[in-house]
C-alpha atoms as a PDB file:
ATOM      1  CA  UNK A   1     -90.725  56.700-140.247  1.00  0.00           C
ATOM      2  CA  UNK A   2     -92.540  58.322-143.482  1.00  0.00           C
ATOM      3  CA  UNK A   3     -90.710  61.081-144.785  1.00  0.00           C
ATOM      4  CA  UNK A   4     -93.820  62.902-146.427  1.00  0.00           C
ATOM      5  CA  UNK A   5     -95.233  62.546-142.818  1.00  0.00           C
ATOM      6  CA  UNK A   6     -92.575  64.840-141.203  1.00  0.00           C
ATOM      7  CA  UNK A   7     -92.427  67.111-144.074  1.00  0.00           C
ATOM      8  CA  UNK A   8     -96.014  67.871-144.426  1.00  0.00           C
ATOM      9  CA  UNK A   9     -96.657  68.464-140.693  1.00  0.00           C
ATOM     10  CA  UNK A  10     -97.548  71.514-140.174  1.00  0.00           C
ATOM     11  CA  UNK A  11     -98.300  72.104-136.228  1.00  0.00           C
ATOM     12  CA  UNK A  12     -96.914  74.825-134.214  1.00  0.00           C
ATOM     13  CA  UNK A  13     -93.394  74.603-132.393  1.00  0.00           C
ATOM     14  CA  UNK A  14     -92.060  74.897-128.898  1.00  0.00           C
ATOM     15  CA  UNK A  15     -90.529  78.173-127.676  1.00  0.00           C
ATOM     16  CA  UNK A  16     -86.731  77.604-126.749  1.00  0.00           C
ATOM     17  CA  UNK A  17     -84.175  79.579-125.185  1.00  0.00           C
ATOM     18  CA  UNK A  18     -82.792  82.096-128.155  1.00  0.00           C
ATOM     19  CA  UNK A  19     -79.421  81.531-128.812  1.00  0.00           C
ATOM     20  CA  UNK A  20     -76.826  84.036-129.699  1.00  0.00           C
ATOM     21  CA  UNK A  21     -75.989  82.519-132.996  1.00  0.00           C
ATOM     22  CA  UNK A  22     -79.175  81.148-134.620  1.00  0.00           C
ATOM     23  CA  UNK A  23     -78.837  78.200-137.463  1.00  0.00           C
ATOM     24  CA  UNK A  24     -79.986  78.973-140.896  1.00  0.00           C
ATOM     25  CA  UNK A  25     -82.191  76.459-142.025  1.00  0.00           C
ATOM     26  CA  UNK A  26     -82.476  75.260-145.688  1.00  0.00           C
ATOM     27  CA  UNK A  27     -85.634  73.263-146.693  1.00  0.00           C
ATOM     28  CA  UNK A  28     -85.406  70.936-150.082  1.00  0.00           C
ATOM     29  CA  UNK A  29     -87.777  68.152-150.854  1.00  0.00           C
ATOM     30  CA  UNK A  30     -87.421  64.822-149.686  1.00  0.00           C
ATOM     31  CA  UNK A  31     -87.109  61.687-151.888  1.00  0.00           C
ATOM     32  CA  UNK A  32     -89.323  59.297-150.594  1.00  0.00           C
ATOM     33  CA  UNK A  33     -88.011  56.061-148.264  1.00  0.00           C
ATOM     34  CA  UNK A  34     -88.717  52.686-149.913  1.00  0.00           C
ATOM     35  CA  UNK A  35     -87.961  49.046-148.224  1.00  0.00           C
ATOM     36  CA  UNK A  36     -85.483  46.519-150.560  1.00  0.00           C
ATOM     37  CA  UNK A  37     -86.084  42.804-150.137  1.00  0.00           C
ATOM     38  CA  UNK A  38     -82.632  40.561-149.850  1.00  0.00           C
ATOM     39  CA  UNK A  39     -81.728  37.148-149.115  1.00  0.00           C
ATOM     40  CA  UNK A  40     -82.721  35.391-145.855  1.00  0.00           C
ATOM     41  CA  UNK A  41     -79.691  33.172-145.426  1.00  0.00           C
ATOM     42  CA  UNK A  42     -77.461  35.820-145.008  1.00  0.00           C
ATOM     43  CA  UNK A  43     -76.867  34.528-140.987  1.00  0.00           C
ATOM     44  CA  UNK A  44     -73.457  33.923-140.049  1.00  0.00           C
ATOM     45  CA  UNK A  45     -72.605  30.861-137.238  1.00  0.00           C
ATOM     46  CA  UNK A  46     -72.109  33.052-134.535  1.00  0.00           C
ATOM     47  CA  UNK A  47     -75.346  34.586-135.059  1.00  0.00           C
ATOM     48  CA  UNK A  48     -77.643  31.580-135.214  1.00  0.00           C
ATOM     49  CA  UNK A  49     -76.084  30.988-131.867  1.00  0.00           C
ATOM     50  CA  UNK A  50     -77.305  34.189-130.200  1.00  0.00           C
ATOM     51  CA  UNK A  51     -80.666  33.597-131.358  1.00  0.00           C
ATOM     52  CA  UNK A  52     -82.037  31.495-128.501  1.00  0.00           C
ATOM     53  CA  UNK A  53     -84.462  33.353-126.430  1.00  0.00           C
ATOM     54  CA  UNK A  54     -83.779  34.639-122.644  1.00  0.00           C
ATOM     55  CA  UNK A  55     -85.946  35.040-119.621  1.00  0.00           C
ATOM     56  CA  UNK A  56     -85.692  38.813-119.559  1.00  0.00           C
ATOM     57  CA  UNK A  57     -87.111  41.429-117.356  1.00  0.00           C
ATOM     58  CA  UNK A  58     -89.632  43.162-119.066  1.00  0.00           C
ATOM     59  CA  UNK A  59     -91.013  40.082-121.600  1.00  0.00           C
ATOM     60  CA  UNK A  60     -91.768  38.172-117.935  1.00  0.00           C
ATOM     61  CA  UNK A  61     -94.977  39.698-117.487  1.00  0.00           C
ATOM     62  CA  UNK A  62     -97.459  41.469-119.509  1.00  0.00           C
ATOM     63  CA  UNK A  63     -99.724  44.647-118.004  1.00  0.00           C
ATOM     64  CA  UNK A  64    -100.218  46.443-121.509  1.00  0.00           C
ATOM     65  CA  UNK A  65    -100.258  49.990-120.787  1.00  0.00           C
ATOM     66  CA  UNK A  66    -104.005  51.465-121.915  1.00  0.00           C
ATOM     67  CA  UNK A  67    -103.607  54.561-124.343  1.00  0.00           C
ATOM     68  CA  UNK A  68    -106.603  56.886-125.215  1.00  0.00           C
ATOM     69  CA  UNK A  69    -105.611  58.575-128.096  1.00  0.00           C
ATOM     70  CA  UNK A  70    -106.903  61.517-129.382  1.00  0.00           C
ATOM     71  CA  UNK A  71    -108.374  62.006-132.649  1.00  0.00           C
ATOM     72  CA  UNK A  72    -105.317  64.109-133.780  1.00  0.00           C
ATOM     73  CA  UNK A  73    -103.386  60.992-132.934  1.00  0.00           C
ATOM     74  CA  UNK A  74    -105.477  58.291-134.273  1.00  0.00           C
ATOM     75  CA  UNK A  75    -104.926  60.643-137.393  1.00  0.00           C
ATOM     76  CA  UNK A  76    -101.142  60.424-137.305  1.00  0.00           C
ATOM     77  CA  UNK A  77    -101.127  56.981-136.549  1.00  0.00           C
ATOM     78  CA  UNK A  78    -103.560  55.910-139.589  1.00  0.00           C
ATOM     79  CA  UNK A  79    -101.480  57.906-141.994  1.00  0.00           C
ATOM     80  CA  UNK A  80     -98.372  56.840-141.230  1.00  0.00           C
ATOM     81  CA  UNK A  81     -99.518  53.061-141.004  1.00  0.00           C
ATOM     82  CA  UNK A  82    -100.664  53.563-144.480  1.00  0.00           C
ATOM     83  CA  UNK A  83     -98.090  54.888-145.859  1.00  0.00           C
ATOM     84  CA  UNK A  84     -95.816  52.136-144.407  1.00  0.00           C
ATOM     85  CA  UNK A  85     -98.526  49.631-146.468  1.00  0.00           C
ATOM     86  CA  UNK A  86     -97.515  51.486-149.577  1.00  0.00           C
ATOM     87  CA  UNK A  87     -93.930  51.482-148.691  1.00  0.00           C
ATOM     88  CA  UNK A  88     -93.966  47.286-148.304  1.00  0.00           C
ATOM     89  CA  UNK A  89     -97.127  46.471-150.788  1.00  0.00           C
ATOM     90  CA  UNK A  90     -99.055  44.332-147.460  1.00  0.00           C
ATOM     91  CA  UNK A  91    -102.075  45.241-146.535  1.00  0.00           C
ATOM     92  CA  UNK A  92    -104.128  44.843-143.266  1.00  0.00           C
ATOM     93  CA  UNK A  93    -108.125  45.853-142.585  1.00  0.00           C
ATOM     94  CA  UNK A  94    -107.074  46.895-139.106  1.00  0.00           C
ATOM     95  CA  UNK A  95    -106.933  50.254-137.578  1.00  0.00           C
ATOM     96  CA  UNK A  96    -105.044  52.526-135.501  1.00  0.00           C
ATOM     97  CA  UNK A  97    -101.994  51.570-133.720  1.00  0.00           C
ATOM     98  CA  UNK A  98    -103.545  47.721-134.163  1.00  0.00           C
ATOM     99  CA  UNK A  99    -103.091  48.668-138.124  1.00  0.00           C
ATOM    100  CA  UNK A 100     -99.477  49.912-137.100  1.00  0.00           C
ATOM    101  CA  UNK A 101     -98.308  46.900-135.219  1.00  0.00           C
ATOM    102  CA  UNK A 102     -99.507  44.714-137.487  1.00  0.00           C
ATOM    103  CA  UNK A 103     -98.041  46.318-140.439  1.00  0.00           C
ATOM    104  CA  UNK A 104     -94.534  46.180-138.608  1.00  0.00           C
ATOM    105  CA  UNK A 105     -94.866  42.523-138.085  1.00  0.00           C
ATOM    106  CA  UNK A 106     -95.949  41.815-142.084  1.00  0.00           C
ATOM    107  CA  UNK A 107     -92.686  43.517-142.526  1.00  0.00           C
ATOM    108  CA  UNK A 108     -91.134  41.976-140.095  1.00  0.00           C
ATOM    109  CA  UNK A 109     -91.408  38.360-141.541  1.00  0.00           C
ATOM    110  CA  UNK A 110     -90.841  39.348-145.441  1.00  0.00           C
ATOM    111  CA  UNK A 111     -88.017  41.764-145.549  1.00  0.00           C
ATOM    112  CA  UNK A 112     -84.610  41.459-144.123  1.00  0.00           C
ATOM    113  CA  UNK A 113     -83.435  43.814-141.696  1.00  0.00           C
ATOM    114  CA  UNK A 114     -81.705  46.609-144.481  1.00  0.00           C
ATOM    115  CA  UNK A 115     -84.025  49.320-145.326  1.00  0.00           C
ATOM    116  CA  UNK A 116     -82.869  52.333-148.204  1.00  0.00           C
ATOM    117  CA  UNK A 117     -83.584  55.699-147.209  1.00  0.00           C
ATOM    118  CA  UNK A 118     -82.496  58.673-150.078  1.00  0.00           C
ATOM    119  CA  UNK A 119     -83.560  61.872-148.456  1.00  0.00           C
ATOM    120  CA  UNK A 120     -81.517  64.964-148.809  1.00  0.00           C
ATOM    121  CA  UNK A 121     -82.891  68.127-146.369  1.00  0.00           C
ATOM    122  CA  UNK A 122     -79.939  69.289-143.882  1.00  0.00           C
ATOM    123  CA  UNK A 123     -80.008  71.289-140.922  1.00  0.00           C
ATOM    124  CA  UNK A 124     -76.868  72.878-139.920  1.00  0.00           C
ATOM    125  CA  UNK A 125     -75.356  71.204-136.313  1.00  0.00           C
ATOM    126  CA  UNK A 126     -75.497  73.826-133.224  1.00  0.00           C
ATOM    127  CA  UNK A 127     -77.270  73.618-130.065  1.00  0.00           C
ATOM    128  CA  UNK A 128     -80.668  75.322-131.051  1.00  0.00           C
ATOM    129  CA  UNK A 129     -81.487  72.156-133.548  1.00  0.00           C
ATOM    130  CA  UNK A 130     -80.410  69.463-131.082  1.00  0.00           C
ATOM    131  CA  UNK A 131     -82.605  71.257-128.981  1.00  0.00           C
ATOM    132  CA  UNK A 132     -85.576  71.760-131.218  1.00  0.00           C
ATOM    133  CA  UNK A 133     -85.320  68.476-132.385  1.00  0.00           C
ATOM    134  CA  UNK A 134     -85.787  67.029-128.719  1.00  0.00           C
ATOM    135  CA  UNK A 135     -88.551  70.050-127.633  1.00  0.00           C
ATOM    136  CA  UNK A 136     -90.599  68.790-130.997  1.00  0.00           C
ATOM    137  CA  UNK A 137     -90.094  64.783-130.779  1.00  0.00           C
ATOM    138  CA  UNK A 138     -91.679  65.488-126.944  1.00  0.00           C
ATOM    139  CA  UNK A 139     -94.984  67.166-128.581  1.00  0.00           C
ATOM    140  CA  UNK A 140     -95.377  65.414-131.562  1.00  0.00           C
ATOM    141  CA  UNK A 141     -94.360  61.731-131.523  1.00  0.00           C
ATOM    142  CA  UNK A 142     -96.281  60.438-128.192  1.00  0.00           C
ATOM    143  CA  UNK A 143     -98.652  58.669-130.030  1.00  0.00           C
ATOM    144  CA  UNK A 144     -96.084  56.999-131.444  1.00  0.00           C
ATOM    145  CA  UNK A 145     -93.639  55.892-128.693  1.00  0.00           C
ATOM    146  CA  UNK A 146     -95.599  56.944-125.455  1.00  0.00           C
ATOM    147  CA  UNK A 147     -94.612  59.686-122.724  1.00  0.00           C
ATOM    148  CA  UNK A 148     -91.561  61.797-123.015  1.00  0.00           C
ATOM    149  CA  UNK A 149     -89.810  64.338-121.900  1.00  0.00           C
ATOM    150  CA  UNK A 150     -86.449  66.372-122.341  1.00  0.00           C
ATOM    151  CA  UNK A 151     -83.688  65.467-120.684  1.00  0.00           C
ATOM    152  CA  UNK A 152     -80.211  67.851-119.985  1.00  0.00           C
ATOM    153  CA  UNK A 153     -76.448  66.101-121.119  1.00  0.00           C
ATOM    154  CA  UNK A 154     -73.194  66.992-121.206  1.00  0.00           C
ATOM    155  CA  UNK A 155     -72.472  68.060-125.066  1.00  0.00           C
ATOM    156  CA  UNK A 156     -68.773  68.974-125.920  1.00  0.00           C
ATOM    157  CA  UNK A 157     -68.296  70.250-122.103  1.00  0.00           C
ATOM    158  CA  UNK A 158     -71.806  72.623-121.880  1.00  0.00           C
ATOM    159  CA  UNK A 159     -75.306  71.320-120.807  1.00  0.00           C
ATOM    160  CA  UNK A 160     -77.649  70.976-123.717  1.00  0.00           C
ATOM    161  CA  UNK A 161     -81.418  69.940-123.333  1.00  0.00           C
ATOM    162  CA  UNK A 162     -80.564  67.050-126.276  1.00  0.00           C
ATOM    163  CA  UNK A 163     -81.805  64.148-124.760  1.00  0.00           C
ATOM    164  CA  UNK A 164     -85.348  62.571-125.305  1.00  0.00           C
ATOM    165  CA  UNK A 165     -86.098  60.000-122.728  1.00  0.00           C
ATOM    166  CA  UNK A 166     -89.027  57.873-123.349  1.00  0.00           C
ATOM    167  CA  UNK A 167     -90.676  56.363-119.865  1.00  0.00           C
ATOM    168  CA  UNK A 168     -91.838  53.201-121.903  1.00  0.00           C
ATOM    169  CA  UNK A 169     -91.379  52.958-125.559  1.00  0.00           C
ATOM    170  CA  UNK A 170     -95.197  52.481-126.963  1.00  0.00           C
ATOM    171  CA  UNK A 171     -94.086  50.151-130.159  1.00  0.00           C
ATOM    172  CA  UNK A 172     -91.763  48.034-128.297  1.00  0.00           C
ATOM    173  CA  UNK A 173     -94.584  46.840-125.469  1.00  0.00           C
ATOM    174  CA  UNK A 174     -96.797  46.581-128.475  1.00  0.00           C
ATOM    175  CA  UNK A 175     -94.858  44.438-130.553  1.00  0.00           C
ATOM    176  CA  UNK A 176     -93.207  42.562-127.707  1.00  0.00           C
ATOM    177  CA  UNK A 177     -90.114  41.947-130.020  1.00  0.00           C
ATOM    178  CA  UNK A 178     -86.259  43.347-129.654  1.00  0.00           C
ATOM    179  CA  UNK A 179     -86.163  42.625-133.613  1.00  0.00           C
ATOM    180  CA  UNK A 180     -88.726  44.642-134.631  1.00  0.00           C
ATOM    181  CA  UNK A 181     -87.671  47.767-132.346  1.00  0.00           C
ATOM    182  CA  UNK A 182     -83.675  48.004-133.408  1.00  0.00           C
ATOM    183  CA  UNK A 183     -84.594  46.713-137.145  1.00  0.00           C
ATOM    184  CA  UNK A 184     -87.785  48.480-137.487  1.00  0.00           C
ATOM    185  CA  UNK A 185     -87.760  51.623-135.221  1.00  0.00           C
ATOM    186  CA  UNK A 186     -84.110  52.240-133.923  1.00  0.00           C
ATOM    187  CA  UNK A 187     -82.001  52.103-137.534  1.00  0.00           C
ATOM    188  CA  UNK A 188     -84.621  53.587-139.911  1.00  0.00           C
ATOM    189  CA  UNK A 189     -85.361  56.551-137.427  1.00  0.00           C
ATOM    190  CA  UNK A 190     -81.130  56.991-137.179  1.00  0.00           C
ATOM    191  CA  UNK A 191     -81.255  56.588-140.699  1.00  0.00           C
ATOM    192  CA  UNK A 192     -83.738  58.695-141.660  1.00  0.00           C
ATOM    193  CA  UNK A 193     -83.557  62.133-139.059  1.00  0.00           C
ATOM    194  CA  UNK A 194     -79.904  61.606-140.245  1.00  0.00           C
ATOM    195  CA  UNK A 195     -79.630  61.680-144.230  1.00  0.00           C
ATOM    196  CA  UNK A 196     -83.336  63.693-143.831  1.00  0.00           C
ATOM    197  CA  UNK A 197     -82.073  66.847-141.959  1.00  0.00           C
ATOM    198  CA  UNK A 198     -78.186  66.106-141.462  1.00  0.00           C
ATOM    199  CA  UNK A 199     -78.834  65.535-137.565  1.00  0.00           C
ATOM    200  CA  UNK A 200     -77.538  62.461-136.237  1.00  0.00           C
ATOM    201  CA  UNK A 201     -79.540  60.885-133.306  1.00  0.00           C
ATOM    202  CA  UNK A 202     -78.188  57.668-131.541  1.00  0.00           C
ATOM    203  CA  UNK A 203     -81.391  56.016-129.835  1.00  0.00           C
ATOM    204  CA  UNK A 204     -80.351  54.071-126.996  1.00  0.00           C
ATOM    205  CA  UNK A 205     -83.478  51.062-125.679  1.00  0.00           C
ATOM    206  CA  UNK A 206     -83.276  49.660-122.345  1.00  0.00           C
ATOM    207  CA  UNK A 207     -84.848  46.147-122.889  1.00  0.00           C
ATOM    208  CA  UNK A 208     -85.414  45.611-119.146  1.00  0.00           C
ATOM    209  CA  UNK A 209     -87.860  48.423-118.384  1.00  0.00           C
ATOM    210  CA  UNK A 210     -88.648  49.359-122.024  1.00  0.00           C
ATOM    211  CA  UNK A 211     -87.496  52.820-121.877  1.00  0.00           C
ATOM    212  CA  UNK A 212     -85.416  54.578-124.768  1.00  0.00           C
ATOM    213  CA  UNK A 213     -83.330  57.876-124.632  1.00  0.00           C
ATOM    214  CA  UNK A 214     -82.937  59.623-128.141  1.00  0.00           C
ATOM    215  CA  UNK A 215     -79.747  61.367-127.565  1.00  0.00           C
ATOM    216  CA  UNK A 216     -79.985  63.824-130.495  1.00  0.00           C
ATOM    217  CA  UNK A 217     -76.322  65.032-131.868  1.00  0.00           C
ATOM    218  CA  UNK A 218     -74.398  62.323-131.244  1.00  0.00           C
ATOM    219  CA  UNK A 219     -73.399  59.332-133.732  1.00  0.00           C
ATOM    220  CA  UNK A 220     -74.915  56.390-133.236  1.00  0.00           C
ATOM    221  CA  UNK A 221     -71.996  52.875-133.127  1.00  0.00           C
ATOM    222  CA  UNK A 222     -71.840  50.669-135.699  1.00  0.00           C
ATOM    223  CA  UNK A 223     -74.497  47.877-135.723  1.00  0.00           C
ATOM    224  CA  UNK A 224     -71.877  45.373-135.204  1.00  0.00           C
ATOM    225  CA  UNK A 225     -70.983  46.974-131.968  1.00  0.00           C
ATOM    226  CA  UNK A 226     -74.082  48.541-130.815  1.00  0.00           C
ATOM    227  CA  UNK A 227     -75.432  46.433-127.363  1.00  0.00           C
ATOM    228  CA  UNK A 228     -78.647  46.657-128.660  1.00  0.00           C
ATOM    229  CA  UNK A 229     -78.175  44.210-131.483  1.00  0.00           C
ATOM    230  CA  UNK A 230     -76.162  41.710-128.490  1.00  0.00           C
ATOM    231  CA  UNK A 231     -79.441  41.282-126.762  1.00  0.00           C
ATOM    232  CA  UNK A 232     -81.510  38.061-127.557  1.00  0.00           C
ATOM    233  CA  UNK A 233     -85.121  38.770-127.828  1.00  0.00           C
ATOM    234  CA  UNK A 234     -87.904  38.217-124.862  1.00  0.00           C
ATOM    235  CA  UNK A 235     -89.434  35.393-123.861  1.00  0.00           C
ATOM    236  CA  UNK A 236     -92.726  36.526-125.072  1.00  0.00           C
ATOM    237  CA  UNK A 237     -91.800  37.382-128.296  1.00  0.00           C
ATOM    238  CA  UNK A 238     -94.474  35.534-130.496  1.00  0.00           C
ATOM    239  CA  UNK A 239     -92.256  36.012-134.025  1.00  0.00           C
ATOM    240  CA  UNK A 240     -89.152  34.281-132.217  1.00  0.00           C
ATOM    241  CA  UNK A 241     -91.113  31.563-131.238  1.00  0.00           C
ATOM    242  CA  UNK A 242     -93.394  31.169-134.079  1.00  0.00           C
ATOM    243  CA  UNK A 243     -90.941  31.333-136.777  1.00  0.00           C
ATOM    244  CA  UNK A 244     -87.672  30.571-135.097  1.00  0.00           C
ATOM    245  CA  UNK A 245     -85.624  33.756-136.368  1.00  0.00           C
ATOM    246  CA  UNK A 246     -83.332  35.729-134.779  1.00  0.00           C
ATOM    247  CA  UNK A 247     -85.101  38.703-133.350  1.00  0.00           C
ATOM    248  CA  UNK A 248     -82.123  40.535-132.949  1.00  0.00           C
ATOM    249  CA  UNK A 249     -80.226  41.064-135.972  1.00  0.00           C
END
C-alpha cells in the first residue's frame, strides 16, 4: 500500500457509535515505503518441496468477476499503481487495475518477498480505532479488494465491530497467485497499517473461496507459522508455472 496515498486522502468518514472514552489522535508525517532487492537462493529444502502446485478449489475454474469502477476509483487505482512503479523503478503502458496487476507481477518476479516499510504515525489502541479502521477500509478500499462489509468479534470478552470481511478479494482473482497475495498484499498491508498508525491488523485469506477477513486489533502469527504461507499456490497460477518458483513463500 502507498503511504502518501492514505495520508493525503481526504474523503469524509463514517459515523460510529460515540464512545465514552474517545482516543486522542496524533498525526506526524510518514516516511515513505521503499522495496529492497535480496538474494534469490535464499530457499531452504523443505521449502522447494512445498512448492509443487495443487488442484485447489478456487484456481479450478475461472468466471472473473466484472467490476465497473467509478471514476473516483479508476483515480485511486491509477495513483496508487503509479506510485508502486516509482516504488520498484518498472514501468508498464497499461491502465487501471490492468496497470495494477501487472505492476504486482513485475514485482513479483524481481524482488524477493521482504519489503522495508519506515513509517512512524500512531493511533492509540481502544475500540473506537479498531472500529474506524474497519467502518473506513469498507468505504474506501473496494476498488481495491472488492465488496466488504463489517463484521462483529469477540475482543477481550465485549463485541467489537473489528472485523472486515471481504466476499472475494479483487487482487487475488486478478492475479490468480497465493504468492503475490500473502507477499504482496497480506505482509506489506500488516506491515504498513501497523508501524503507519500503531494498529495491528492480522488479515486472514481463505484460498478456497477467495474471501479475506481483516481482523483489525489483533497480532498477526509469525510468517513461519501463519497457514497462509503452508498453502501451495493454484493450479492456474501462470508465475508458478511459467517460472517454476514457489508462490508461497
Amino acid at each position: 500500500m502507498d503511504a502518501r496515498f492514505l495520508c493525503q486522502t481526504r474523503s469524509p468518514v463514517p459515523s460510529l457509535p460515540r464512545q465514552k472514552r474517545a482516543c486522542k489522535l496524533k498525526h506526524r508525517s510518514p516516511v515513505l515505503a521503499v522495496l529492497t532487492r535480496t538474494p534469490d537462493n535464499n530457499m531452504t529444502g523443505e521449502e522447494k518441496k512445498a512448492s509443487h502446485p495443487t488442484d485447489m478449489l478456487a484456481g479450478l475454474t475461472k468466471n472473473t468477476t466484472v467490476y465497473n469502477d467509478s471514476w473516483l476509483a479508476k483515480l485511486a487505482i491509477n495513483y496508487l499503481s503509479q506510485r508502486f512503479q516509482d516504488a520498484t523503478g518498472m514501468r508498464n503502458s497499461k491502465r487501471d487495475y490492468e496497470s495494477l496487476t501487472q505492476t504486482a507481477r513485475d514485482t513479483w518476479r524481481k524482488f524477493s518477498p521482504t519489503q522495508q516499510h519506515e513509517v512512524k504515525i500512531m493511533l492509540p489502541q481502544c475500540t473506537f480505532t479498531r472500529e474506524y479502521f474497519a467502518a473506513f477500509t469498507t468505504l474506501f478500499f473496494v476498488w481495491l479488494v472488492g465488496p466488504c462489509e463489517v463484521r462483529e468479534s469477540d475482543f477481550n470478552g465485549r463485541k467489537e465491530k473489528n472485523v472486515v470481511h471481504i466476499k472475494k478479494c479483487r487482487f487475488l482473482e486478478e492475479t490468480d497467485c497465493i504468492g503475490m497475495c500473502t507477499n504482496l498484499c497480506k505482509v506489506p498491508s500488516q506491515t504498513f497499517i501497523k508501524h503507519s498508525f500503531g494498529m495491528p491488523v492480522n488479515m486472514v485469506p481463505n484460498f478456497d473461496d477467495m474471501s479475506c477477513e481483516m481482523i483489525y486489533g489483533q497480532e498477526p502469527p509469525a510468517i513461519t507459522e501463519d497457514p497462509a504461507f503452508k498453502q501451495p499456490c493454484y493450479k492456474l497460477c501462470k508465475e508458478n508455472r511459467k517460472h517454476s518458483m514457489q508462490c508461497s513463500s
